[in-house]
PDB file of N, CA and C in Angstrom:
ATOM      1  N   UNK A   1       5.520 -18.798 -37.431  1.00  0.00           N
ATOM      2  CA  UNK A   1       4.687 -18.112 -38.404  1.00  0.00           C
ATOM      3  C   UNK A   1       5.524 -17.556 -39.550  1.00  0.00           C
ATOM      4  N   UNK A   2       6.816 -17.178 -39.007  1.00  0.00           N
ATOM      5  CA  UNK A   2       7.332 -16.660 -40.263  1.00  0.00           C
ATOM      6  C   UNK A   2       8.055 -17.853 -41.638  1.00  0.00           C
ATOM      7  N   UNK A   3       8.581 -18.686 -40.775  1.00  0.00           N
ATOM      8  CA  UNK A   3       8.440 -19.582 -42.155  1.00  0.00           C
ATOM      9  C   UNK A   3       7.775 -20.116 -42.698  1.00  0.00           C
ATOM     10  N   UNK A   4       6.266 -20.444 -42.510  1.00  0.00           N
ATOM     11  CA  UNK A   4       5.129 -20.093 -43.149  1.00  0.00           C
ATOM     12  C   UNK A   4       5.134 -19.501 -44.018  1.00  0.00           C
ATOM     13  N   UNK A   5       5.045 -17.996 -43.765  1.00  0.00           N
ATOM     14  CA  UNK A   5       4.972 -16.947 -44.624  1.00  0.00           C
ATOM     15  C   UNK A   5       6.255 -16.815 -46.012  1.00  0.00           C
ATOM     16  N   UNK A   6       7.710 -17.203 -45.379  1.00  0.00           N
ATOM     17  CA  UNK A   6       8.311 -17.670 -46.457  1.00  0.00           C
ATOM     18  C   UNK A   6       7.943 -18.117 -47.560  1.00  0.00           C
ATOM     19  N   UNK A   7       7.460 -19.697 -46.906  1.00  0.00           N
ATOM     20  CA  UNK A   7       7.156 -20.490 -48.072  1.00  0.00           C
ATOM     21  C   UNK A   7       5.921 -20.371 -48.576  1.00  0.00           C
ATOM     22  N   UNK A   8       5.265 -19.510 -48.059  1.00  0.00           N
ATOM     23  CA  UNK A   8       4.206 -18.950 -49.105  1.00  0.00           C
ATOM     24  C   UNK A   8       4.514 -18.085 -50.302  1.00  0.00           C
ATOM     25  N   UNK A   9       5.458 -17.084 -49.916  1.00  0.00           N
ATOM     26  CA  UNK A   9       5.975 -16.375 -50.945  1.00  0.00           C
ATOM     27  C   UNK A   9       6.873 -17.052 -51.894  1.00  0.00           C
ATOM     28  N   UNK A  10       7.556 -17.959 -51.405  1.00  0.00           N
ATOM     29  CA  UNK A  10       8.334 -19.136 -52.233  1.00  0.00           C
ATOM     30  C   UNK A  10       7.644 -19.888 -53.350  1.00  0.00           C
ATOM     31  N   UNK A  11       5.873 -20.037 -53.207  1.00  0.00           N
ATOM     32  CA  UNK A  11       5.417 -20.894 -53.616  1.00  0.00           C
ATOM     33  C   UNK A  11       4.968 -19.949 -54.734  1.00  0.00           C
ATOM     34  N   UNK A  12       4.292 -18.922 -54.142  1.00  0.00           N
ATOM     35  CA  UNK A  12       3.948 -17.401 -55.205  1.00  0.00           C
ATOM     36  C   UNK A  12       4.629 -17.402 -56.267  1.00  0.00           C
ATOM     37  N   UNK A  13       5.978 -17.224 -55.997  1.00  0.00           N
ATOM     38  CA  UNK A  13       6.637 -16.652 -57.022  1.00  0.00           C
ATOM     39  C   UNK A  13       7.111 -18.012 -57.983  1.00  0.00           C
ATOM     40  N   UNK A  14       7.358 -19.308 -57.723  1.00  0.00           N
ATOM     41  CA  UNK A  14       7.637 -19.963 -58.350  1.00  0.00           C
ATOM     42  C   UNK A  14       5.887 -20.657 -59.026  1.00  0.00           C
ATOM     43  N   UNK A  15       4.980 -20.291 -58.513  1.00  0.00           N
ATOM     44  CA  UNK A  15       3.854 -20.447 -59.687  1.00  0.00           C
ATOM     45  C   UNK A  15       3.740 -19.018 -60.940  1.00  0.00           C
ATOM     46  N   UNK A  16       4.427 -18.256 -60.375  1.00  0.00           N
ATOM     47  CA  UNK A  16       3.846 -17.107 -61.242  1.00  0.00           C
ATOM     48  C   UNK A  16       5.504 -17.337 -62.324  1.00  0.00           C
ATOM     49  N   UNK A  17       6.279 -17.733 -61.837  1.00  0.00           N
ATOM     50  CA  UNK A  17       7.403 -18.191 -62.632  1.00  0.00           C
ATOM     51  C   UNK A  17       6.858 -19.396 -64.119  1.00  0.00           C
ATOM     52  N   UNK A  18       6.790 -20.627 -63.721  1.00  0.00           N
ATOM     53  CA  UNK A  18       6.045 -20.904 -64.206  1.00  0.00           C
ATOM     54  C   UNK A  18       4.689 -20.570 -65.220  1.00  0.00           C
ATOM     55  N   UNK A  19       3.796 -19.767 -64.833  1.00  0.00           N
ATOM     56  CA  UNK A  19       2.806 -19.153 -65.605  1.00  0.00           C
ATOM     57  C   UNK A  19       3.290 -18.438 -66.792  1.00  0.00           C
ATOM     58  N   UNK A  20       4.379 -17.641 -66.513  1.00  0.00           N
ATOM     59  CA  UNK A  20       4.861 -16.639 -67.267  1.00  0.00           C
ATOM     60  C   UNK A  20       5.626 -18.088 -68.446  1.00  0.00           C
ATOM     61  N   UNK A  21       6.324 -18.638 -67.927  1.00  0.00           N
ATOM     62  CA  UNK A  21       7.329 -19.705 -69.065  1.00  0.00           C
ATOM     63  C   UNK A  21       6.311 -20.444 -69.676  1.00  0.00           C
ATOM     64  N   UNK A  22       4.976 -20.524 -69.409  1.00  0.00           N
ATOM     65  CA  UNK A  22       4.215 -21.853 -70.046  1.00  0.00           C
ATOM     66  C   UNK A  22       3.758 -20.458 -71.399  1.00  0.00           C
ATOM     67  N   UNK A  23       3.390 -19.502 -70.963  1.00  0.00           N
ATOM     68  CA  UNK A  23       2.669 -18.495 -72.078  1.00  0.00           C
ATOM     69  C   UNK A  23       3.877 -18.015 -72.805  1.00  0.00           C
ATOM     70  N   UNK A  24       4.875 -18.132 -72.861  1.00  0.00           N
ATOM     71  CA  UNK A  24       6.142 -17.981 -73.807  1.00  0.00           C
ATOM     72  C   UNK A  24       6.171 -18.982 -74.697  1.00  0.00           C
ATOM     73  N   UNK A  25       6.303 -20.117 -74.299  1.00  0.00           N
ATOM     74  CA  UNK A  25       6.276 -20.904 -74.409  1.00  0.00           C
ATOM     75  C   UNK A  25       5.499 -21.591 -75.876  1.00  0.00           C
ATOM     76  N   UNK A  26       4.151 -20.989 -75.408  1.00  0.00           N
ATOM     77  CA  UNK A  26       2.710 -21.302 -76.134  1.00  0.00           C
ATOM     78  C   UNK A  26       2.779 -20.296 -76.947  1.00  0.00           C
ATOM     79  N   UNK A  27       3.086 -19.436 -76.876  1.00  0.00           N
ATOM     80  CA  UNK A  27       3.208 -18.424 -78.282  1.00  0.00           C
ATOM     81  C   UNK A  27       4.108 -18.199 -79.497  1.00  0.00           C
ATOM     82  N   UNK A  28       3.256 -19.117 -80.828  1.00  0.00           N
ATOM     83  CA  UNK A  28       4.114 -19.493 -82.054  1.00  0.00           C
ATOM     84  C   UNK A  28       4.668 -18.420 -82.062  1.00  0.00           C
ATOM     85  N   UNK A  29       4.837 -17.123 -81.936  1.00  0.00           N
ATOM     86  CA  UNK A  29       5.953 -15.907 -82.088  1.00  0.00           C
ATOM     87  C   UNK A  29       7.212 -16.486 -81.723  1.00  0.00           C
ATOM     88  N   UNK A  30       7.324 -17.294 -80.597  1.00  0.00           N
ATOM     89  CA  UNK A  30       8.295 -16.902 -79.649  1.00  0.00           C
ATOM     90  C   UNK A  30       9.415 -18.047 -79.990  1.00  0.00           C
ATOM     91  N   UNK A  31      10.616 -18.345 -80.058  1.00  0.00           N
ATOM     92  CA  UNK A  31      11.767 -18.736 -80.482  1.00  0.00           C
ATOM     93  C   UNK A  31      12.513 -19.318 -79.270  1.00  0.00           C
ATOM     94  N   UNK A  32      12.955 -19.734 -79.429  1.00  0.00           N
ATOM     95  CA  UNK A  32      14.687 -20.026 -78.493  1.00  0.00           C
ATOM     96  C   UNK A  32      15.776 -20.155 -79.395  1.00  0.00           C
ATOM     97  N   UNK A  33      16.837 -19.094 -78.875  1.00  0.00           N
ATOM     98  CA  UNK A  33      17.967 -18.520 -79.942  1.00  0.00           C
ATOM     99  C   UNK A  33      18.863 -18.757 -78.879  1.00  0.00           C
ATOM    100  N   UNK A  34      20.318 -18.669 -79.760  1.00  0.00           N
ATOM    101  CA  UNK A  34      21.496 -18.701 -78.695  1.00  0.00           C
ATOM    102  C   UNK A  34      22.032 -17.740 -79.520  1.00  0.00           C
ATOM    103  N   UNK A  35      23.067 -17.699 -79.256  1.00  0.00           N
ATOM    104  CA  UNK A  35      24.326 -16.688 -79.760  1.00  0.00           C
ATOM    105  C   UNK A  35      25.157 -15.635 -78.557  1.00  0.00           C
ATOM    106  N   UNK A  36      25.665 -14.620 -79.007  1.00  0.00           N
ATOM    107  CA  UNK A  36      26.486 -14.224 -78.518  1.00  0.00           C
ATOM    108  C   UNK A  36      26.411 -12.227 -78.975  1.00  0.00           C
ATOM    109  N   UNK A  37      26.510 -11.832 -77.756  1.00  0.00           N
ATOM    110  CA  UNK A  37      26.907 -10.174 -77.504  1.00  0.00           C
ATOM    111  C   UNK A  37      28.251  -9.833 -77.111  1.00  0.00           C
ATOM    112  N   UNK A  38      28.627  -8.909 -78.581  1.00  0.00           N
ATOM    113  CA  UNK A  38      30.146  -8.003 -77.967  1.00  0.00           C
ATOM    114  C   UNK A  38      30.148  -7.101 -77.895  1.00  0.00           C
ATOM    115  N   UNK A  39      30.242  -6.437 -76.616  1.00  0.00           N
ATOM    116  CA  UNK A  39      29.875  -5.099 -76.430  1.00  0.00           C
ATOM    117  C   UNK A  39      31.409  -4.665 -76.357  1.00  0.00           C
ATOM    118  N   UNK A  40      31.715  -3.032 -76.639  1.00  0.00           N
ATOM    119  CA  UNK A  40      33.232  -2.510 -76.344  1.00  0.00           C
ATOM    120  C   UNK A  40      33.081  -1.128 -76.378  1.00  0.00           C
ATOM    121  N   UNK A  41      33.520  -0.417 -75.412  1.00  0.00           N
ATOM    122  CA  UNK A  41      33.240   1.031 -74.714  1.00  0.00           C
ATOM    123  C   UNK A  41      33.130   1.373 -76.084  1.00  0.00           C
ATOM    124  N   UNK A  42      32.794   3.144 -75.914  1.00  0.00           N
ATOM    125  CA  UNK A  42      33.433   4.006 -77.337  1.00  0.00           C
ATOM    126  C   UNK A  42      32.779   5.324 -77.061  1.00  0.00           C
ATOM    127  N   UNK A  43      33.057   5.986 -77.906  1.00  0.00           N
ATOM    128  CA  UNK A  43      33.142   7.949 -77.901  1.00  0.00           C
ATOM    129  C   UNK A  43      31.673   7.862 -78.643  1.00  0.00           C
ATOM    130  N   UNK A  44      32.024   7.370 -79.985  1.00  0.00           N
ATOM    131  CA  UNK A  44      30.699   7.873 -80.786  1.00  0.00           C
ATOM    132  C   UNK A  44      29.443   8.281 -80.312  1.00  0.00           C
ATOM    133  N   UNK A  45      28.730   9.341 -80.037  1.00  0.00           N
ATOM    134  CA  UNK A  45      27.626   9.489 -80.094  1.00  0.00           C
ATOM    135  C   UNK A  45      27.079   9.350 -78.521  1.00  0.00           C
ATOM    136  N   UNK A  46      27.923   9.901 -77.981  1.00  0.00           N
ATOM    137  CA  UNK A  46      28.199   9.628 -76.988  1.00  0.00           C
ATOM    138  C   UNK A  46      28.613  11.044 -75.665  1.00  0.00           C
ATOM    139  N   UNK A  47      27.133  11.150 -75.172  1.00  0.00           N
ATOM    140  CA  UNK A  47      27.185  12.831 -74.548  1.00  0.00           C
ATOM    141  C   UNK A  47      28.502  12.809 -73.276  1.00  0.00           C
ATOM    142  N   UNK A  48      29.024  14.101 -73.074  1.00  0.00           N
ATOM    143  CA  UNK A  48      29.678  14.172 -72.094  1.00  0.00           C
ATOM    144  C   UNK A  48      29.158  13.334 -70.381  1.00  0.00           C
ATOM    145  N   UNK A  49      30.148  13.246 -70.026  1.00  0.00           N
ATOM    146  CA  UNK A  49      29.671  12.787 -68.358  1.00  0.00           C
ATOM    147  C   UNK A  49      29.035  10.922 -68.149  1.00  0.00           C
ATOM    148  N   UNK A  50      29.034  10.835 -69.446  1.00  0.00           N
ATOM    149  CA  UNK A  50      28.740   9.474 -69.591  1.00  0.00           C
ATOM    150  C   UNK A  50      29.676   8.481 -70.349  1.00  0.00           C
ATOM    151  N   UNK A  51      29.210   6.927 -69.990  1.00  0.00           N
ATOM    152  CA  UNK A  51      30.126   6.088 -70.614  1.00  0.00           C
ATOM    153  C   UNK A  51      29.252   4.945 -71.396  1.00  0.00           C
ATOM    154  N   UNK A  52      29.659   5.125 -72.661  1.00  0.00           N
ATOM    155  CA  UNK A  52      28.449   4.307 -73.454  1.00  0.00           C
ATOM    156  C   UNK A  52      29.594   3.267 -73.957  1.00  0.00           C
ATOM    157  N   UNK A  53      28.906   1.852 -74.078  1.00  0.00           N
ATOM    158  CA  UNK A  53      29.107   0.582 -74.650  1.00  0.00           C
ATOM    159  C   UNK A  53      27.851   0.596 -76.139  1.00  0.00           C
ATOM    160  N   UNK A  54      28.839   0.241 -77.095  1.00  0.00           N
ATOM    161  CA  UNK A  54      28.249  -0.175 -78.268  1.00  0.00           C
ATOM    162  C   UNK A  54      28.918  -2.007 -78.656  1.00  0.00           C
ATOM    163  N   UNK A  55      27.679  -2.607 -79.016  1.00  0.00           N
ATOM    164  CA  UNK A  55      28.444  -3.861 -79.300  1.00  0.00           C
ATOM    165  C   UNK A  55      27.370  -4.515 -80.614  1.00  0.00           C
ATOM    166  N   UNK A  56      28.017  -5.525 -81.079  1.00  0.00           N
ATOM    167  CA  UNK A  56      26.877  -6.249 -82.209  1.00  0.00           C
ATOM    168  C   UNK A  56      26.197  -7.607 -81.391  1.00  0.00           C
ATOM    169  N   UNK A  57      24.953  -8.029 -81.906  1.00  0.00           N
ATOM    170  CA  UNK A  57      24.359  -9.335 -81.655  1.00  0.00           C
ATOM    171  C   UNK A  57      24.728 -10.493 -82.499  1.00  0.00           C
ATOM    172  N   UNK A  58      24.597 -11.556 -82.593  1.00  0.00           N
ATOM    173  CA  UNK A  58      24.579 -12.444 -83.310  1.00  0.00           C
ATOM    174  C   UNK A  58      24.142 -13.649 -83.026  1.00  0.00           C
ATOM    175  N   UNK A  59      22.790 -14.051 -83.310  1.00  0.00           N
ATOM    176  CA  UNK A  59      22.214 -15.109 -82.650  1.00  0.00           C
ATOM    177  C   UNK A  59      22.041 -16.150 -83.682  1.00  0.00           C
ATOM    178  N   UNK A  60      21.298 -17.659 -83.334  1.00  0.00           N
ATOM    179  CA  UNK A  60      21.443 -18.162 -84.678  1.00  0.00           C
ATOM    180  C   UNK A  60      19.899 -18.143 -84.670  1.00  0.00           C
ATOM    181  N   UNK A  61      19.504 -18.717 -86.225  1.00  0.00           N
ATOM    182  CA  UNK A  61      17.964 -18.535 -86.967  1.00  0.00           C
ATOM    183  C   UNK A  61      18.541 -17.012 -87.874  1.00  0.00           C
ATOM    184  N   UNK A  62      20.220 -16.971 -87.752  1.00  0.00           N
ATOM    185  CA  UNK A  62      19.650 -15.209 -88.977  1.00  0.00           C
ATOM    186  C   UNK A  62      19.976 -13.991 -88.455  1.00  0.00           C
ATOM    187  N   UNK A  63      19.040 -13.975 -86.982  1.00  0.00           N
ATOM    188  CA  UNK A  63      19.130 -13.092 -86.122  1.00  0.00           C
ATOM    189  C   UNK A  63      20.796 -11.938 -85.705  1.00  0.00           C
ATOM    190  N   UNK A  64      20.211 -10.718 -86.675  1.00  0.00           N
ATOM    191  CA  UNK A  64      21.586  -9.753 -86.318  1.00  0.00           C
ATOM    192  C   UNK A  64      20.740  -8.760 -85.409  1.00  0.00           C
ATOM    193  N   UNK A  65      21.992  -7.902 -84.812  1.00  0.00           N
ATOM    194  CA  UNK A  65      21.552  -6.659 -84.171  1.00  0.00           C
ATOM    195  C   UNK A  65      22.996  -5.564 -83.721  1.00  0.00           C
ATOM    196  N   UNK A  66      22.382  -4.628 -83.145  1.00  0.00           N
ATOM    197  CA  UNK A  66      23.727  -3.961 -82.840  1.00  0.00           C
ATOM    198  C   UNK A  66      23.101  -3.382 -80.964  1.00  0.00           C
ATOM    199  N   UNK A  67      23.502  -3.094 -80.508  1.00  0.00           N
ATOM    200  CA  UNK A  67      23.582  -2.716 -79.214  1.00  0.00           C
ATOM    201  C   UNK A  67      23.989  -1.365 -78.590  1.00  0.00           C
ATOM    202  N   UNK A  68      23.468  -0.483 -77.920  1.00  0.00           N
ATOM    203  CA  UNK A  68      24.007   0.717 -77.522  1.00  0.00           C
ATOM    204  C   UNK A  68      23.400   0.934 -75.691  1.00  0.00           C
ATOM    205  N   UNK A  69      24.368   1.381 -75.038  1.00  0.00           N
ATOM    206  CA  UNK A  69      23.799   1.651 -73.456  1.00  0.00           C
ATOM    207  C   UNK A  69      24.197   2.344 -73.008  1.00  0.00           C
ATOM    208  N   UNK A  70      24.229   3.748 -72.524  1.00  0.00           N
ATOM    209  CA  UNK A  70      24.521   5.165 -72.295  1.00  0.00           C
ATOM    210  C   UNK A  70      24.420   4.503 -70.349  1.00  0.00           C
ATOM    211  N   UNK A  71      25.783   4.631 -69.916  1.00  0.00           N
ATOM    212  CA  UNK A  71      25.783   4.795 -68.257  1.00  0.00           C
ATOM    213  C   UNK A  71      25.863   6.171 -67.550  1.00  0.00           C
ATOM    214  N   UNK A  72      24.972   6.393 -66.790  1.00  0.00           N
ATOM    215  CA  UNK A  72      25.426   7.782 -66.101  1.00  0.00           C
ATOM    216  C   UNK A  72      25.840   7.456 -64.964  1.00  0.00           C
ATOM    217  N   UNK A  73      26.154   6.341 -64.356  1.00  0.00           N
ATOM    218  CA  UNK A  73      27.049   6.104 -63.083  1.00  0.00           C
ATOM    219  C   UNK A  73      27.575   4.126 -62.879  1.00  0.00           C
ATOM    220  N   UNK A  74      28.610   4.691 -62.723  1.00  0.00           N
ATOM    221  CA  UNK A  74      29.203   3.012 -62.304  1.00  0.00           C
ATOM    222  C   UNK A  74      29.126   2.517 -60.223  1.00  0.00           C
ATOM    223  N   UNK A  75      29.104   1.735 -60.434  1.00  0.00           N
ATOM    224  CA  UNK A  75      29.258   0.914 -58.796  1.00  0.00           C
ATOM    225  C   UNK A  75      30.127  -0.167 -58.886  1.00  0.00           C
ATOM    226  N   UNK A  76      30.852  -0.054 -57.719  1.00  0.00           N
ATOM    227  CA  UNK A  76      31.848  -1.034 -57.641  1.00  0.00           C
ATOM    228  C   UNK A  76      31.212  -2.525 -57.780  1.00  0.00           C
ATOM    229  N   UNK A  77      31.337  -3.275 -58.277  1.00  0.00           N
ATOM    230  CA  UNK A  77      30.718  -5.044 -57.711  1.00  0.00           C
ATOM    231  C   UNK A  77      31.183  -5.790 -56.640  1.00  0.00           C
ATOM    232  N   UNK A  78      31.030  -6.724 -56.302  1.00  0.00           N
ATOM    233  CA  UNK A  78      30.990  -7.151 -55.066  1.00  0.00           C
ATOM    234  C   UNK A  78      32.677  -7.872 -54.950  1.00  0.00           C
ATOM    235  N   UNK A  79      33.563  -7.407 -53.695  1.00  0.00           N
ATOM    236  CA  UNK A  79      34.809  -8.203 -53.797  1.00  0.00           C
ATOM    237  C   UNK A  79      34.693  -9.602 -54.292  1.00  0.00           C
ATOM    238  N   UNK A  80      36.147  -9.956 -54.502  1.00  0.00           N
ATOM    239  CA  UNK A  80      35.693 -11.424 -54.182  1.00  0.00           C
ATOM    240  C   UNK A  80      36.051 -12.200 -53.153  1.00  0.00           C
ATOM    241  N   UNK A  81      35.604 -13.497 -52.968  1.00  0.00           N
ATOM    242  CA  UNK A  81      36.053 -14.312 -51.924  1.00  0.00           C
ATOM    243  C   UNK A  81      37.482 -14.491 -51.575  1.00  0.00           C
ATOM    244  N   UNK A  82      38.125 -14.003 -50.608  1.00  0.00           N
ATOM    245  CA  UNK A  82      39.493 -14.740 -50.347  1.00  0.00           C
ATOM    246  C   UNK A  82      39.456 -16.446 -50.542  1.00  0.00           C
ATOM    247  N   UNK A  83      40.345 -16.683 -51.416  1.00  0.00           N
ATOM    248  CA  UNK A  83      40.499 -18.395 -51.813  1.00  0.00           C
ATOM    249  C   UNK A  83      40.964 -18.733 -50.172  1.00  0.00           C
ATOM    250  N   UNK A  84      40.115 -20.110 -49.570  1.00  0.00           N
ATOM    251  CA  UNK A  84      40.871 -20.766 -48.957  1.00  0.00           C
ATOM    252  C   UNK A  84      41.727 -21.914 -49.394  1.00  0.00           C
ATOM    253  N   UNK A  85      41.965 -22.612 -48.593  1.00  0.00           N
ATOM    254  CA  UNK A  85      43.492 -23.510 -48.837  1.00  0.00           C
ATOM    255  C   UNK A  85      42.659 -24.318 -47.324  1.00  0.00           C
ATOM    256  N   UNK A  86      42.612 -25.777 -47.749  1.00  0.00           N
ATOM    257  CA  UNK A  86      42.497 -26.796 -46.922  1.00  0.00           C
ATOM    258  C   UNK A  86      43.326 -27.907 -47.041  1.00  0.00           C
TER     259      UNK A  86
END
């Protein structure tokens, strides 16, 4: 029964995946851009106890921007794999 139930939820989410990309998709608003984000720590404007990244956008079609993200706590990420050797 339970892998059943898996692949029911498997199936859920990859129709509602889908649904969501076809209505993006379909809406003359909507674009596909590439480019590139540089984000780099900094002080400015920037309250005690926290660590803010400011960076610029630059996508193509034109598209500028600038970027700001105020952290109030970091977490380690996940080790990495010891390399094997075969």
């Amino acid at each position: 029964m339970r892998p059943l139930r898996l692949a029911g939820i498997g199936i859920l989410a990859l129709g509602l995946l889908a649904a969501a990309s076809s209505q993006a998709s379909a809406d003359g608003r909507c674009i596909e851009a590439r480019g590139e984000i540089v984000d780099q720590p900094t002080a400015d404007n920037c309250p005690p106890d926290f660590t803010c990244i400011a960076g610029v956008v630059r996508l193509d079609h034109g598209v500028r921007g600038t970027s700001f993200f105020m952290l109030d706590s970091l977490a380690p990420g996940r080790r990495p794999r010891p390399a094997t050797v075969r």
